[in-house]
Protein backbone atom coordinates (compact mmCIF):
# COMPACT_ATOMS: atom_id res chain seq x y z
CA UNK A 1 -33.16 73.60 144.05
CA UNK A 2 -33.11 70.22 141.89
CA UNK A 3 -30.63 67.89 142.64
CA UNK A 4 -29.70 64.98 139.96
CA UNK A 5 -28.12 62.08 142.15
CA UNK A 6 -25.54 60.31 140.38
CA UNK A 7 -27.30 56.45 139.63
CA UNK A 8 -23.90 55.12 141.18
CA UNK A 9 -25.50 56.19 144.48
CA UNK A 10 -28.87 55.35 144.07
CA UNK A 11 -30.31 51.36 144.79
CA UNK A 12 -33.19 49.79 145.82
CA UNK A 13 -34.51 46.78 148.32
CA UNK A 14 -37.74 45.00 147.55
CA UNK A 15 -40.06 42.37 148.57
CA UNK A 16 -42.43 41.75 146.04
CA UNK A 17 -45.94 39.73 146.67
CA UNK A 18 -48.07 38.41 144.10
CA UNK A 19 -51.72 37.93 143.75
CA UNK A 20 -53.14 36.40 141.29
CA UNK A 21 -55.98 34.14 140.63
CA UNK A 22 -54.67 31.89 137.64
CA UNK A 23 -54.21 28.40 138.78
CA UNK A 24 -50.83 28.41 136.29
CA UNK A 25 -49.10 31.40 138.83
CA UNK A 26 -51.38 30.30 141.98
CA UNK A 27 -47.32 28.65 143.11
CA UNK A 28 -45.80 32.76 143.35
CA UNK A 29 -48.15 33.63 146.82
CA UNK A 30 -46.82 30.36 148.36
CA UNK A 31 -43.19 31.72 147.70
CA UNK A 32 -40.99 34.40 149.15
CA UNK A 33 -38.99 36.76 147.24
CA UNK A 34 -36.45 39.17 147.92
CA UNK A 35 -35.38 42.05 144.58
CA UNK A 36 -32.56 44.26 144.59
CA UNK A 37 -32.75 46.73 142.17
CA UNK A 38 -30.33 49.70 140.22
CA UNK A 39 -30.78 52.93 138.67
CA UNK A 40 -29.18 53.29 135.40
CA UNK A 41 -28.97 56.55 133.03
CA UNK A 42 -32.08 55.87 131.44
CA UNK A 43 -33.53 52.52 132.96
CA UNK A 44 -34.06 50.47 136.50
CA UNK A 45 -32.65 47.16 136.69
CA UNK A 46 -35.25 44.80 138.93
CA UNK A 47 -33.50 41.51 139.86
CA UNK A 48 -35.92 39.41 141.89
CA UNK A 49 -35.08 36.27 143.66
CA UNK A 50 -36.96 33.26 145.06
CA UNK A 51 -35.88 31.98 148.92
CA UNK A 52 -35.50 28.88 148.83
């Protein structure tokens, strides 16, 4: 049995790490980031933010 779950009910809770060897992003390891995101009709809405 599929079940379609309404988006309304549906969210996410991230913590995203990058890695990268570019001196220009080298700042975004030393950094910690929390992302909430939402699941929409057709799309997923990532919002990502630095703590400070």
């Amino acid at each position: 049995m599929n079940r379609i779950i309404d988006p309304e009910h549906v969210y996410f809770r991230t913590v995203p790490v990058f890695e990268t060897s570019s001196e220009a992003y080298q700042h975004l390891q030393d950094r910690l980031f929390i992302g909430a995101a939402v699941r929409l009709p057709d799309d997923i809405r990532l919002d990502i933010y630095e703590v400070q």
